[in-house]
C-alpha atoms as a PDB file:
ATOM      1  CA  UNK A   1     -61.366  74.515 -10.166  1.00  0.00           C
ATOM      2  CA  UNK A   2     -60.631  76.732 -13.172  1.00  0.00           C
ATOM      3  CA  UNK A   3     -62.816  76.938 -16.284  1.00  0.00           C
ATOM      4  CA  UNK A   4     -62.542  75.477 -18.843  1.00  0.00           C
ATOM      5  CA  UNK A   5     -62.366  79.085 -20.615  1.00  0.00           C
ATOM      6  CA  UNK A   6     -59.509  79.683 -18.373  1.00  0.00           C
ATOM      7  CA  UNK A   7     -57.523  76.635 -18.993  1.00  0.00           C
ATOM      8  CA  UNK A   8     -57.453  77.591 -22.882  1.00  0.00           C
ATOM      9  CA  UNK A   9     -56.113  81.018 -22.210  1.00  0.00           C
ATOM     10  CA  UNK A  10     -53.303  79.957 -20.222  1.00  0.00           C
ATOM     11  CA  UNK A  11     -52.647  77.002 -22.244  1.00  0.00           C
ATOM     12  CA  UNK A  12     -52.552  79.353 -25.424  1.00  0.00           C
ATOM     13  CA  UNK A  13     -50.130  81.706 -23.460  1.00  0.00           C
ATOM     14  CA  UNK A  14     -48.258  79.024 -22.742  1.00  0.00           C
ATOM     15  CA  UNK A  15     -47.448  78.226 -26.032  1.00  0.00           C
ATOM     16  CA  UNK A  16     -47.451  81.531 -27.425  1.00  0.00           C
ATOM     17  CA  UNK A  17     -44.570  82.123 -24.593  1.00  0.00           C
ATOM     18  CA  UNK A  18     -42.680  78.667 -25.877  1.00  0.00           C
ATOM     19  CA  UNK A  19     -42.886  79.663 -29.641  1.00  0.00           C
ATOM     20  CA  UNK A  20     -41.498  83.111 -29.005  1.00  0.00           C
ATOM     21  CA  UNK A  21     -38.497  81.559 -26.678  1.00  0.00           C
ATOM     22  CA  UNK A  22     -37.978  79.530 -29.823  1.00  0.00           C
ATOM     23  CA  UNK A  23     -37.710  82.223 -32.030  1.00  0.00           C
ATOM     24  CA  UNK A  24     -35.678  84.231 -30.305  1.00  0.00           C
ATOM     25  CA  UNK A  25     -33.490  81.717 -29.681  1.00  0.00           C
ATOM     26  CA  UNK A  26     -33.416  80.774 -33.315  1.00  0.00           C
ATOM     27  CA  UNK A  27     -32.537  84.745 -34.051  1.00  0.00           C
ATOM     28  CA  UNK A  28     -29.813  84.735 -31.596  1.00  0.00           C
ATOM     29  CA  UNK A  29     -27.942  81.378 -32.569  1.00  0.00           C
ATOM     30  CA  UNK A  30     -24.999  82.328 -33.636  1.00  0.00           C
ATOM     31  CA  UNK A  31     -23.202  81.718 -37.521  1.00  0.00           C
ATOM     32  CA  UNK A  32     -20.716  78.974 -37.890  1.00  0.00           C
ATOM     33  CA  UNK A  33     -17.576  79.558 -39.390  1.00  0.00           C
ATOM     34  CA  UNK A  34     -17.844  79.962 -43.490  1.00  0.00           C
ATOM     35  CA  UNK A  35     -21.092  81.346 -42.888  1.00  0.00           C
ATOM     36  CA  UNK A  36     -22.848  77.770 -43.263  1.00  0.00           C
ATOM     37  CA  UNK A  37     -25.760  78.074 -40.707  1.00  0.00           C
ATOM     38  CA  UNK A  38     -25.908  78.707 -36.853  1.00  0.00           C
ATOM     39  CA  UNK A  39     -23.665  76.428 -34.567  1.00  0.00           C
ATOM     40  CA  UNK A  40     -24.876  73.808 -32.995  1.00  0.00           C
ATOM     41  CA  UNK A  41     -26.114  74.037 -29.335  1.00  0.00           C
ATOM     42  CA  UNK A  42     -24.418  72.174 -26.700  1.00  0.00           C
ATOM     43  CA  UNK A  43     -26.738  70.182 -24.364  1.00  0.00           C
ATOM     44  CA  UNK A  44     -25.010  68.754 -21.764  1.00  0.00           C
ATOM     45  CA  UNK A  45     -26.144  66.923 -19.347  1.00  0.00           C
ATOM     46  CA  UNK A  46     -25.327  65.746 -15.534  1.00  0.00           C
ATOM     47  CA  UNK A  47     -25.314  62.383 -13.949  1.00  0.00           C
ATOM     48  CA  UNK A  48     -26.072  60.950 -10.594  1.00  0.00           C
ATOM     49  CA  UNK A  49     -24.397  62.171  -7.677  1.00  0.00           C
ATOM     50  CA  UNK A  50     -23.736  65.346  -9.334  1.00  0.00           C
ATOM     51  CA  UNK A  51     -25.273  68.369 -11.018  1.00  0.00           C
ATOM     52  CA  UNK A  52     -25.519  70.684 -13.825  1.00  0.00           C
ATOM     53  CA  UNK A  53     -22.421  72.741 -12.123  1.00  0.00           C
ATOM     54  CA  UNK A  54     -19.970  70.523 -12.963  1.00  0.00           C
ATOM     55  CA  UNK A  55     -19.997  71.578 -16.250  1.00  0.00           C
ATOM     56  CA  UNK A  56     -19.162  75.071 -15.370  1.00  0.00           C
ATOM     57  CA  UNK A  57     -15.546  75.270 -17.224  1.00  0.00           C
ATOM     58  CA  UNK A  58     -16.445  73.438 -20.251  1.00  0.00           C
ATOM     59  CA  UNK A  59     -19.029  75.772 -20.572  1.00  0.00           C
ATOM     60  CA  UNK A  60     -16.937  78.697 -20.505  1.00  0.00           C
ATOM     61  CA  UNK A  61     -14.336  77.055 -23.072  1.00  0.00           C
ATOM     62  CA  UNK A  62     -17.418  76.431 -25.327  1.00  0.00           C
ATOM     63  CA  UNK A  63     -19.204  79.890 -24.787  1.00  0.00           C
ATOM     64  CA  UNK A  64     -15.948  82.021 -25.491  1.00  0.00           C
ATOM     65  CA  UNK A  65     -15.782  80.202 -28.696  1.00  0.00           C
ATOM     66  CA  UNK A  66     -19.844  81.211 -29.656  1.00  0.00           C
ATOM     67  CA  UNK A  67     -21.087  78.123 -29.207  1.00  0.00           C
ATOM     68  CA  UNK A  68     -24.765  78.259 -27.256  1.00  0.00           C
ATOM     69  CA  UNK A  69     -24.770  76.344 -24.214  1.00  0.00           C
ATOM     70  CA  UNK A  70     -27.550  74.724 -22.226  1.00  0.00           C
ATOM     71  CA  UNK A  71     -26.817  72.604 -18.882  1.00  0.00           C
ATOM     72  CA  UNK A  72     -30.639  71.542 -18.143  1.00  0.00           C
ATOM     73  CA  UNK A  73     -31.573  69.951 -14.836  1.00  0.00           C
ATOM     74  CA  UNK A  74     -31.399  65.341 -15.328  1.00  0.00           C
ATOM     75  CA  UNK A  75     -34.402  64.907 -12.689  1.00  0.00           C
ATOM     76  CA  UNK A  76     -32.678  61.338 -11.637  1.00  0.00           C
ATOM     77  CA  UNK A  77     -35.869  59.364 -10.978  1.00  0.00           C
ATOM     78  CA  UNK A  78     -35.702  56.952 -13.535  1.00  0.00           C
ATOM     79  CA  UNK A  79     -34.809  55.979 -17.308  1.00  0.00           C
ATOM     80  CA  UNK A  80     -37.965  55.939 -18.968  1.00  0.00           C
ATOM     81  CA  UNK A  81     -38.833  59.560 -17.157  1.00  0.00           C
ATOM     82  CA  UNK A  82     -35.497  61.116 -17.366  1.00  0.00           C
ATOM     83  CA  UNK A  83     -35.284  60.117 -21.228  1.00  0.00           C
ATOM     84  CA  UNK A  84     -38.889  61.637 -21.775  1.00  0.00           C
ATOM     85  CA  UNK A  85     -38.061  64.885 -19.836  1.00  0.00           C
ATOM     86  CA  UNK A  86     -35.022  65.029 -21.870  1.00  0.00           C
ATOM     87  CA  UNK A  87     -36.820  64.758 -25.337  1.00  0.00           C
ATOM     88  CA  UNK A  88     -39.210  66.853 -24.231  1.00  0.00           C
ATOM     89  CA  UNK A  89     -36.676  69.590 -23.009  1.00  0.00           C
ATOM     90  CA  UNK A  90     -35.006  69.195 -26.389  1.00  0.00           C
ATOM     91  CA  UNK A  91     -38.145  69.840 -29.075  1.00  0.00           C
ATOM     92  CA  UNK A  92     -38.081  73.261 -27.696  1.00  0.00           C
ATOM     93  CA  UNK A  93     -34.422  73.732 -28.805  1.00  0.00           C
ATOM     94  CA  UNK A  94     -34.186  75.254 -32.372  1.00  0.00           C
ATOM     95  CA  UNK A  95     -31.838  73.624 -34.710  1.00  0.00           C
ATOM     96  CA  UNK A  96     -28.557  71.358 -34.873  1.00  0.00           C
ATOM     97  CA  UNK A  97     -27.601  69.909 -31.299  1.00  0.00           C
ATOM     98  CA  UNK A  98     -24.632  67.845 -29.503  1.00  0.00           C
ATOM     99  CA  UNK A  99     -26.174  65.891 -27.181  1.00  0.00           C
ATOM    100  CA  UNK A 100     -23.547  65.165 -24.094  1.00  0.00           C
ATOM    101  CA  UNK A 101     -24.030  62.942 -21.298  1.00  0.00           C
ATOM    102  CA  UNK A 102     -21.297  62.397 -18.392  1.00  0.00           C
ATOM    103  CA  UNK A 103     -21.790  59.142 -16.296  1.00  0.00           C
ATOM    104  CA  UNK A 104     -25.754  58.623 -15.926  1.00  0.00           C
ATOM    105  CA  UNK A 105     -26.231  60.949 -18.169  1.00  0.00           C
ATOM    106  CA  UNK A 106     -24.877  58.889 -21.001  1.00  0.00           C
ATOM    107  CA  UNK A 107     -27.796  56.322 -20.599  1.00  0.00           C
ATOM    108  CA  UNK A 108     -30.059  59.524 -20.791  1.00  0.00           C
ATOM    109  CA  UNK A 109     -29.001  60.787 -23.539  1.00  0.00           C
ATOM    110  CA  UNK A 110     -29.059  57.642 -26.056  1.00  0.00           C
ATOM    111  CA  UNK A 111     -32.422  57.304 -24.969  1.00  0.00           C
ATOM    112  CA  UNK A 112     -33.718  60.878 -25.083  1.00  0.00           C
ATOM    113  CA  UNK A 113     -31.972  61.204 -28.393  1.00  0.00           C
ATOM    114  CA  UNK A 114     -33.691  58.729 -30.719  1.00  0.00           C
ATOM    115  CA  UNK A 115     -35.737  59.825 -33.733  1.00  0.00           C
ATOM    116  CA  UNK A 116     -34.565  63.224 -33.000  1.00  0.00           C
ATOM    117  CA  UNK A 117     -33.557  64.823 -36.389  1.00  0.00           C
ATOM    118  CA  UNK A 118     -31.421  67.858 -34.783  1.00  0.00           C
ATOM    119  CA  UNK A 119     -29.134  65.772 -32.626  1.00  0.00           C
ATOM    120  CA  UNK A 120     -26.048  65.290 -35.139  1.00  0.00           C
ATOM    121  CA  UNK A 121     -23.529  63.677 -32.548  1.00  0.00           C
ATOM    122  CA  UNK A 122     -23.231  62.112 -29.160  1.00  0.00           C
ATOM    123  CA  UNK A 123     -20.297  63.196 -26.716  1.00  0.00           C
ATOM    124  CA  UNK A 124     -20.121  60.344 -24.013  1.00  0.00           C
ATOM    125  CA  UNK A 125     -17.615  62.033 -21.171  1.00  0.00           C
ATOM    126  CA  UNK A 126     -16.941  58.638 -18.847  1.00  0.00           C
ATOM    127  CA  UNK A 127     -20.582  57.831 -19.119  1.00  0.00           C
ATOM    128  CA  UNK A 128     -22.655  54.427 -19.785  1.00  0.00           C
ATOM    129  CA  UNK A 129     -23.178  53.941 -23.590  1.00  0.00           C
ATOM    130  CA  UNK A 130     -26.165  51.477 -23.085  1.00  0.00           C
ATOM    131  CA  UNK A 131     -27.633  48.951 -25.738  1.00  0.00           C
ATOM    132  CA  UNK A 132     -31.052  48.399 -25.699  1.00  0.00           C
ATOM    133  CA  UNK A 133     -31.888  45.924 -22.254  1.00  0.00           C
ATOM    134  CA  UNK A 134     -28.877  47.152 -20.549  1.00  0.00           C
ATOM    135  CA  UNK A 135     -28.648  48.094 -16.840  1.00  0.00           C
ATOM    136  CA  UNK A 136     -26.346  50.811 -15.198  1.00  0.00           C
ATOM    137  CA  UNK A 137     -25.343  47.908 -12.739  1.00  0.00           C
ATOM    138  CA  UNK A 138     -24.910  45.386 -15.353  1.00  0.00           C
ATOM    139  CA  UNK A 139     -22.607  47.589 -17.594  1.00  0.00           C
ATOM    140  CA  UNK A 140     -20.793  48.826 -14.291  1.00  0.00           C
ATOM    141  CA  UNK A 141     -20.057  44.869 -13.116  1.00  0.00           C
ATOM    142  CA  UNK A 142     -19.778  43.641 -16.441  1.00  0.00           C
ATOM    143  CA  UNK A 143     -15.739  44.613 -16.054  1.00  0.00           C
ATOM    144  CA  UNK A 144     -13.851  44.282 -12.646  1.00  0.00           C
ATOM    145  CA  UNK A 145     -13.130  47.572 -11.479  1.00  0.00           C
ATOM    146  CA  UNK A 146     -15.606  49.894 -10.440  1.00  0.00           C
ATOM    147  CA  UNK A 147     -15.150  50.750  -6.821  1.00  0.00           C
ATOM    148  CA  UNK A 148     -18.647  51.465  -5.984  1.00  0.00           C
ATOM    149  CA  UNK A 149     -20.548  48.798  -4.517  1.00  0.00           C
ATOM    150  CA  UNK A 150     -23.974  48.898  -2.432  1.00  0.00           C
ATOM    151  CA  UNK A 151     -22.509  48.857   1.271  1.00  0.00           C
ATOM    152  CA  UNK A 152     -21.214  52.605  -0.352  1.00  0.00           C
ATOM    153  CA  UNK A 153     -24.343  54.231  -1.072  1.00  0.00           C
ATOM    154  CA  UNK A 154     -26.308  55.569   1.693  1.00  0.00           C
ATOM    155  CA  UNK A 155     -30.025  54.701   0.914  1.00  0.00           C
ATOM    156  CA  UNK A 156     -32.868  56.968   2.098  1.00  0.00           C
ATOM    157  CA  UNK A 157     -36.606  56.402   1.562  1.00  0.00           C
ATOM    158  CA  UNK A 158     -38.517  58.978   0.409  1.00  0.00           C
ATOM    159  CA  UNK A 159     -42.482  59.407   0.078  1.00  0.00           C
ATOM    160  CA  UNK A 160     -44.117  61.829  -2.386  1.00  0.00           C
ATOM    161  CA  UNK A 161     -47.838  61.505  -2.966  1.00  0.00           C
ATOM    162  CA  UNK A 162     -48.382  57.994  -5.017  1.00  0.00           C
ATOM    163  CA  UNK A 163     -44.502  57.523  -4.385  1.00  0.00           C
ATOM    164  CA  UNK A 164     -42.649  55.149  -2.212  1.00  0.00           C
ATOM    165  CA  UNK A 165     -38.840  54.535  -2.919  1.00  0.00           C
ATOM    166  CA  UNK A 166     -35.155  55.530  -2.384  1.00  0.00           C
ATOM    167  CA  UNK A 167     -32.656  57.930  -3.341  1.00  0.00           C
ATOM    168  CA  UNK A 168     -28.763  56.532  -3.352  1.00  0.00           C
ATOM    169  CA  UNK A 169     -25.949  58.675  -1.992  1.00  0.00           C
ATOM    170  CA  UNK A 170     -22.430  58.059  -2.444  1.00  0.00           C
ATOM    171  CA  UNK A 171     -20.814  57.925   1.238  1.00  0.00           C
ATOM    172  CA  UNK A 172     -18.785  60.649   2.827  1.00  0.00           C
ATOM    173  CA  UNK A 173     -15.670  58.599   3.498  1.00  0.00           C
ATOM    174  CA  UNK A 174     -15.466  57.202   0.058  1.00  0.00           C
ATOM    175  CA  UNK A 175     -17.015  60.164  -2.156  1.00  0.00           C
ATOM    176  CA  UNK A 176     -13.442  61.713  -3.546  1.00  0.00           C
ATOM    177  CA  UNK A 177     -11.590  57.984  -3.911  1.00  0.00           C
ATOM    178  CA  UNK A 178     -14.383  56.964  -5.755  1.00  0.00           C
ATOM    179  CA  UNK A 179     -15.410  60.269  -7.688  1.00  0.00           C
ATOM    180  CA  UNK A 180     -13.253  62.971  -7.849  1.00  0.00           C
ATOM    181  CA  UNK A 181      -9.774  61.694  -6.797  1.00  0.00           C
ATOM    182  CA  UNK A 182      -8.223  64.282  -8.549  1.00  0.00           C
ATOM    183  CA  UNK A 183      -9.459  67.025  -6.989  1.00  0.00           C
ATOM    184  CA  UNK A 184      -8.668  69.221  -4.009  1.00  0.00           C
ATOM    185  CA  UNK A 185     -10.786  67.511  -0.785  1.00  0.00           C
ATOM    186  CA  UNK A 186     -11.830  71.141  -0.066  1.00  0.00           C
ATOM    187  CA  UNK A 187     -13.638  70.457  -3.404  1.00  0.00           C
ATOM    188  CA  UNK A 188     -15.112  67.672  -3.083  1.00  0.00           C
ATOM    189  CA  UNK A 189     -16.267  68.010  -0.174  1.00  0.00           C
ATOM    190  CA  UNK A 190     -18.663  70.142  -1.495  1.00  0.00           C
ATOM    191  CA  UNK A 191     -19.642  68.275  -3.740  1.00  0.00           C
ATOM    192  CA  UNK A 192     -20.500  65.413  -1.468  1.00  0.00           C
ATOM    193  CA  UNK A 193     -22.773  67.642   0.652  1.00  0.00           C
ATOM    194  CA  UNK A 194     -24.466  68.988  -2.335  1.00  0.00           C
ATOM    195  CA  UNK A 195     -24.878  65.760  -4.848  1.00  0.00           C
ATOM    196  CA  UNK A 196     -28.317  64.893  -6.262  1.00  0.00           C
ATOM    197  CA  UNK A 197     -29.247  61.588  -5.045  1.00  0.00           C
ATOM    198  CA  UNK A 198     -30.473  58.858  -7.853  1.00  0.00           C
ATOM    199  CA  UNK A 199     -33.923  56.767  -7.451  1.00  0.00           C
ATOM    200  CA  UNK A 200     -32.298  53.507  -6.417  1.00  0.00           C
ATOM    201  CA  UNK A 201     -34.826  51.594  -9.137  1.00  0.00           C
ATOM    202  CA  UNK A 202     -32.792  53.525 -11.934  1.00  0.00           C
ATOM    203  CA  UNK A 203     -29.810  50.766 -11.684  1.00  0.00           C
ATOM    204  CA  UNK A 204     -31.601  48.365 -13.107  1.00  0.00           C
ATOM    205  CA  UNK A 205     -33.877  49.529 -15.148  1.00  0.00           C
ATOM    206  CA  UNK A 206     -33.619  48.433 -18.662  1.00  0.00           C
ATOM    207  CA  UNK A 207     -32.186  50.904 -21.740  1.00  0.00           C
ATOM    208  CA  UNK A 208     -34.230  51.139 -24.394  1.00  0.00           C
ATOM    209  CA  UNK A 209     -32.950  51.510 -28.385  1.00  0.00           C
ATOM    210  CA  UNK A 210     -30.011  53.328 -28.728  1.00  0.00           C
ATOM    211  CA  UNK A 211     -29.262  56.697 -30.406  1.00  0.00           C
ATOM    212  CA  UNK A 212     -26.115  56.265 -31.320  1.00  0.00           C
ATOM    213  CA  UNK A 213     -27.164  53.143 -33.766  1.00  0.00           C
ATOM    214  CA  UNK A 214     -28.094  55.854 -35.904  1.00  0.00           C
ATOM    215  CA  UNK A 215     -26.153  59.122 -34.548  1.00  0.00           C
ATOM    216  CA  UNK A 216     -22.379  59.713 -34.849  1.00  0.00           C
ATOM    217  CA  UNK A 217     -20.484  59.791 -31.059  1.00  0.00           C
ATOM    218  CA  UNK A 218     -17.526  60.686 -29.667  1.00  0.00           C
ATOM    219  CA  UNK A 219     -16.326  58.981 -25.928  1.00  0.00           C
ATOM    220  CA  UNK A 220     -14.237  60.401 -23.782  1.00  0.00           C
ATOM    221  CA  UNK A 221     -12.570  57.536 -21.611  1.00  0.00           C
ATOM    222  CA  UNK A 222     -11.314  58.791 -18.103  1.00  0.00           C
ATOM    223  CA  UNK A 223      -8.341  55.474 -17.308  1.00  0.00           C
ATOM    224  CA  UNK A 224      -8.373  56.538 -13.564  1.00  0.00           C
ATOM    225  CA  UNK A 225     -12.007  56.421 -13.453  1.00  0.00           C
ATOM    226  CA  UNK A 226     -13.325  54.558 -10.175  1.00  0.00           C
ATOM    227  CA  UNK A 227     -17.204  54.110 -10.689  1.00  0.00           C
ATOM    228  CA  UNK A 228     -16.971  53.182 -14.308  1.00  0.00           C
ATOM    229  CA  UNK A 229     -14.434  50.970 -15.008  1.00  0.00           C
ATOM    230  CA  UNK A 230     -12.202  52.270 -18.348  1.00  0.00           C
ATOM    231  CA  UNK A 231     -12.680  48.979 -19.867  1.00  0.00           C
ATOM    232  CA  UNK A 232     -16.836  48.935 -19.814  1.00  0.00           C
ATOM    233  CA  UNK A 233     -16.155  52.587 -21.186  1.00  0.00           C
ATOM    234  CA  UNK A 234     -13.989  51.212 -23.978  1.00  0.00           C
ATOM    235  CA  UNK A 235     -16.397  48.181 -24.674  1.00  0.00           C
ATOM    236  CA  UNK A 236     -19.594  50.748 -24.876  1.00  0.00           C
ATOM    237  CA  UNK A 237     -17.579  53.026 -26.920  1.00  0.00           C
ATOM    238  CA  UNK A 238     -15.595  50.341 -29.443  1.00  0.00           C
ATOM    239  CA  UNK A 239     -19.199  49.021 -29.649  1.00  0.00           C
ATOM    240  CA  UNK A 240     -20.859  52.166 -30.694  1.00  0.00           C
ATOM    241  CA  UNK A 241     -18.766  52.823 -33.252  1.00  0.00           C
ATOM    242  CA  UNK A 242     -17.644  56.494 -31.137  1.00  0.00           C
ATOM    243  CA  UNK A 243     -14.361  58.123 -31.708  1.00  0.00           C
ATOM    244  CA  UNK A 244     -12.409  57.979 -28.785  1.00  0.00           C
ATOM    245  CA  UNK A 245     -10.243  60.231 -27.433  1.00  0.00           C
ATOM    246  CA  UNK A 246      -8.604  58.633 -23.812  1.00  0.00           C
ATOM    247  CA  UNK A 247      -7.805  61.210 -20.493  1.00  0.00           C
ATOM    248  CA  UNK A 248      -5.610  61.143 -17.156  1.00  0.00           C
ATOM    249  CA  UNK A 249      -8.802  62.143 -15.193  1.00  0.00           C
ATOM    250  CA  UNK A 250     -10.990  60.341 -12.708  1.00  0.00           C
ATOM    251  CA  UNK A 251     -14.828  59.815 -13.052  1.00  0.00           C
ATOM    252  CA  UNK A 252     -15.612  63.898 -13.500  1.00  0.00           C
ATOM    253  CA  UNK A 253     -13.309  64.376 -16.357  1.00  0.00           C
ATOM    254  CA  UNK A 254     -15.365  67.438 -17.275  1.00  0.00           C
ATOM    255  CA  UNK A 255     -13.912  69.358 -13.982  1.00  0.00           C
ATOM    256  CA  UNK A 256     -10.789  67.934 -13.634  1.00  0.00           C
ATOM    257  CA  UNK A 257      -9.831  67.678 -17.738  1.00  0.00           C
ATOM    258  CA  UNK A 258     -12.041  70.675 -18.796  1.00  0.00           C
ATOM    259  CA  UNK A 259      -9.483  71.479 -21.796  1.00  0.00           C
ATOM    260  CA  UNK A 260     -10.021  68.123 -23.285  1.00  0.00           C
ATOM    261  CA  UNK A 261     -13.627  67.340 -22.723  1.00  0.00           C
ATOM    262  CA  UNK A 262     -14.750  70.869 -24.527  1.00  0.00           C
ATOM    263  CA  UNK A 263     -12.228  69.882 -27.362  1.00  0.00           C
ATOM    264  CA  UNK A 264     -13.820  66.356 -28.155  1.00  0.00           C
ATOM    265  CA  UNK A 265     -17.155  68.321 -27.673  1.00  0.00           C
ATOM    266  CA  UNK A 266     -16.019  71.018 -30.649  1.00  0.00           C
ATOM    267  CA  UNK A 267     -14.476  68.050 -32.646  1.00  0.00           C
ATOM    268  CA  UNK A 268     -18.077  66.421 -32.545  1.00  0.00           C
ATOM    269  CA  UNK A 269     -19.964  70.299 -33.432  1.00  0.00           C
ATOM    270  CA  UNK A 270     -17.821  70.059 -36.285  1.00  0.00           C
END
């Protein structure tokens, strides 16, 4: 067991490392136009079934045009956890942030986002919009349409120390009709083999109060969208009070409509 001597040293050069990320970071941010302060950064962040990757061409839309980026990892175990890690992940970033969630990530992000002073909009791209008490299942049945159902998920227990549950994946045969129907099957194929599984406890766990009661957003409604229907995406976004800009695209806008999604995402840094 270390000492308790030793526990203070790398605890204190653990945040000495943090506060000098931070300031670098601050250094490096670069101006907005008019010379009115740095640019926001971009956090974006992935749903179930998916990962940080799928952002890869918004990211280079938003990057050419100066704005800083960050994709960070949504661990998928759970609201309450996922929200915290988020928060957490976000006090280390210095200064103005857009906060965007696709899918899962939308109920992630209206948690992770409240009482934070730097987030100054909310970019919803075909994502849950939750009010507080809302489930991902409920908002997904609350509207006929959605096209994933249980007998399409392939459950798989899993056992970590103190841990007994089950991670959801979408099924082979159904993956690009419900997902990604608008992309090449060579595509999604790999995305299939590589998606990150959600803790099957995460559809109904309860949202907690919303950011965007307080924090401007933006919604990006995908009509050919499979898993969410478009009308719970309208609904979340008419009742949040979000601009709303409406796509061709199926659930992953962000790949298949990268164009538009980094657009609304500039309109809401703006």
């Amino acid at each position: 067991m270390s000492s308790p001597v030793s526990r203070r040293t790398v605890l204190a050069g653990t945040a000495a490392v943090a506060a000098a990320g931070a300031a670098v970071a601050a250094s490096a941010a670069p101006a907005a136009a008019g010379g009115k302060g740095p640019k926001p950064t971009i956090v974006l962040v992935h749903g179930a079934f998916a990962d940080a990757t799928g952002w890869s061409e918004v990211i280079k839309r938003l990057t050419h045009d100066g704005y800083p980026v960050l994709a960070p990892p949504n661990p998928l175990r759970g609201v309450v956890s996922d929200s915290a890690y988020l928060a957490s992940f976000l006090k280390t970033v210095p200064g103005p942030i857009v906060l965007v969630g696709h899918s899962y990530g939308g109920v992630v992000i209206t948690n992770a986002a409240t009482g934070n002073k730097n987030v100054k909009a909310l970019v919803y791209v075909a994502a849950f919009a939750p009010a507080a008490g809302d489930t991902v299942v409920g908002l997904q049945n609350q509207f006929p349409g959605t096209e994933l159902h249980l007998e399409q998920i392939d459950f798989r227990p899993y056992e970590i120390p103190g841990v007994k549950s089950v991670d959801g994946y979408v099924k082979k045969d159904v993956f690009r009709f419900i997902f990604a129907g608008d992309l090449p099957r060579s595509t999604t194929d790999i995305m299939w083999a590589t998606q990150r599984p959600g803790d099957g406890g995460t559809l109904q766990e309860p949202s907690g109060d919303p950011a965007w009661a307080a924090i401007p957003s933006y919604f990006l409604v995908a009509r050919e969208d499979k898993l969410i229907p478009p009308a719970a995406q309208r609904f979340m976004a008419q009742r949040a009070g979000s601009h709303v800009v409406e796509v061709k695209a199926s659930h992953v806008a962000m790949i298949s409509q990268p164009r538009i999604t980094a657009d609304l995402i500039r309109k809401a840094a703006r």
